[in-house]
C-alpha atoms as a PDB file:
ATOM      1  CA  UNK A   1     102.093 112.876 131.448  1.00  0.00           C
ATOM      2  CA  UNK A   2      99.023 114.820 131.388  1.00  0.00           C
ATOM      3  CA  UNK A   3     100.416 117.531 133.744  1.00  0.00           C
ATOM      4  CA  UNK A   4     103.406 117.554 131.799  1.00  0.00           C
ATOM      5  CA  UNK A   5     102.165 118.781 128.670  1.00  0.00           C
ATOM      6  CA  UNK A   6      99.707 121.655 130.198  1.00  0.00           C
ATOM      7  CA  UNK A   7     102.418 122.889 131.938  1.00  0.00           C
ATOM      8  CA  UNK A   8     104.255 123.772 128.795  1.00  0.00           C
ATOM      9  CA  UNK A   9     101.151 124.706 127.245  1.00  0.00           C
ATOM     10  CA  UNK A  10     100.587 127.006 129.548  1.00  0.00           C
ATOM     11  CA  UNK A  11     103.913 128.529 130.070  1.00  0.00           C
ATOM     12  CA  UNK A  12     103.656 128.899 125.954  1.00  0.00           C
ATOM     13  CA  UNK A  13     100.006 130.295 125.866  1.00  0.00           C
ATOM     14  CA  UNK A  14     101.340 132.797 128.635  1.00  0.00           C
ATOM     15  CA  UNK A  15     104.598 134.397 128.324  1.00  0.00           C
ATOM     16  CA  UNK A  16     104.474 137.665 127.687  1.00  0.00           C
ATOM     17  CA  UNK A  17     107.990 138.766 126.098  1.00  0.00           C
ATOM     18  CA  UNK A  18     108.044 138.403 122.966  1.00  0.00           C
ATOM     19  CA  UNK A  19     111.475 137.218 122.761  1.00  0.00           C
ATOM     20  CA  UNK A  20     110.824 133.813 124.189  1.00  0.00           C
ATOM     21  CA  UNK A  21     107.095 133.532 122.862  1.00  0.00           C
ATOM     22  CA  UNK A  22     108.346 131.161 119.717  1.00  0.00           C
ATOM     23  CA  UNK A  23     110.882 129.268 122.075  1.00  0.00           C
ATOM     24  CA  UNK A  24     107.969 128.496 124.334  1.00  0.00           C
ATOM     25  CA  UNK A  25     106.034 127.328 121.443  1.00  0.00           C
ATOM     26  CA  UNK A  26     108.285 125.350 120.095  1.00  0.00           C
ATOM     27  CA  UNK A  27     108.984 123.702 123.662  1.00  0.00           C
ATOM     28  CA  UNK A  28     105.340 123.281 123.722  1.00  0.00           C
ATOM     29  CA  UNK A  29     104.337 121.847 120.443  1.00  0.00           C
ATOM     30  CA  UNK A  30     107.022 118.956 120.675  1.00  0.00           C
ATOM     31  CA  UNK A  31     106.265 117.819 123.967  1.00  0.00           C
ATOM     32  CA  UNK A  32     102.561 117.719 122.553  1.00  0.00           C
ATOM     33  CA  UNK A  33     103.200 115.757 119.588  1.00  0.00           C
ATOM     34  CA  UNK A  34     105.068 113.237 121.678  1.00  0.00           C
ATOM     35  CA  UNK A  35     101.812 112.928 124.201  1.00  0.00           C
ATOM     36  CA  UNK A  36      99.362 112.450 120.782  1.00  0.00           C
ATOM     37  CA  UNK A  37     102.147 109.479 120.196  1.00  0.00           C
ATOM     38  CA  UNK A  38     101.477 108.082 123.216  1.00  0.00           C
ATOM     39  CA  UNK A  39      98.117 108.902 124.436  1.00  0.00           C
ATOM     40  CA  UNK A  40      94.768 106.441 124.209  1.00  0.00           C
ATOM     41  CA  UNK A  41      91.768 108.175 125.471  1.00  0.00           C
ATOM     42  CA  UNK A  42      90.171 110.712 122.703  1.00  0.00           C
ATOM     43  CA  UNK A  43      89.024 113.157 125.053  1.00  0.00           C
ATOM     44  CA  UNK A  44      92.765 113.929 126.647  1.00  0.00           C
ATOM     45  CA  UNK A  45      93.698 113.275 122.358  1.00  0.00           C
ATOM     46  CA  UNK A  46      91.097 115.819 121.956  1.00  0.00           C
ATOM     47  CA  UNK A  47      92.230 118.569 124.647  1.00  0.00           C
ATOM     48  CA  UNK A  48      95.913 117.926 123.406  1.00  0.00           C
ATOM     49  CA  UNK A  49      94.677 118.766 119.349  1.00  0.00           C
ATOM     50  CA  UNK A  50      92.804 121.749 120.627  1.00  0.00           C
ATOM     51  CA  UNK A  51      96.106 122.915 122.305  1.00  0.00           C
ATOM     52  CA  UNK A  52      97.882 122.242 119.352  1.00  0.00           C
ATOM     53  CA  UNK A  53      95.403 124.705 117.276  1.00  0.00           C
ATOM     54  CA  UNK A  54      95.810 127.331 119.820  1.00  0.00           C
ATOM     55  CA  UNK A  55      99.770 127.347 119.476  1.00  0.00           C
ATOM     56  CA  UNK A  56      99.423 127.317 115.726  1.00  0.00           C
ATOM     57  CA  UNK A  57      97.049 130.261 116.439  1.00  0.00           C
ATOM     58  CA  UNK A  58      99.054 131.925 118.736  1.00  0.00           C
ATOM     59  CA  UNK A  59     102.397 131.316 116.721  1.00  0.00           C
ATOM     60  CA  UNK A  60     100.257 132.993 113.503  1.00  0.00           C
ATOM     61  CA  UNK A  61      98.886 136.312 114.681  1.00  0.00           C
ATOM     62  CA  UNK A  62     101.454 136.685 117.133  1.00  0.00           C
ATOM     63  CA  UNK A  63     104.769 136.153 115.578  1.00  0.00           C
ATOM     64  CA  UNK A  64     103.661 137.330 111.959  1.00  0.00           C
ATOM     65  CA  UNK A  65     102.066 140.801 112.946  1.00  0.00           C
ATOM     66  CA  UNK A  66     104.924 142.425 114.088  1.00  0.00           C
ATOM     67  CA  UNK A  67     107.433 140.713 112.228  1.00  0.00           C
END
């Protein structure tokens, strides 16, 4: 599971167009929520919350500013 969610983490924190940016995010948020369901050990809960700031982040001064 781990790989799972930094691959769409990833693919979220680095697409480029515009376009598919909140699609990504999206993606990427839900499949992160379901892993801080499942997941026991604070320090992956910890990387997976810290991901889920950065999207909110991302989603915030990227979407909004040229909106």
């Amino acid at each position: 599971m781990p790989q799972h969610w930094e691959e769409a983490y990833r693919a979220a924190v680095l697409e480029t167009d515009r376009d598919k940016l909140a699609d990504r995010i999206d993606l990427a948020m839900a499949v992160l929520r379901a892993c801080l369901r499942e997941i026991r050990c604070s320090r992956e809960r910890q990387r997976i919350e810290d991901a889920v700031r950065t999207l909110d982040l991302i989603r915030r001064t990227e979407l909004t500013i040229s909106a």
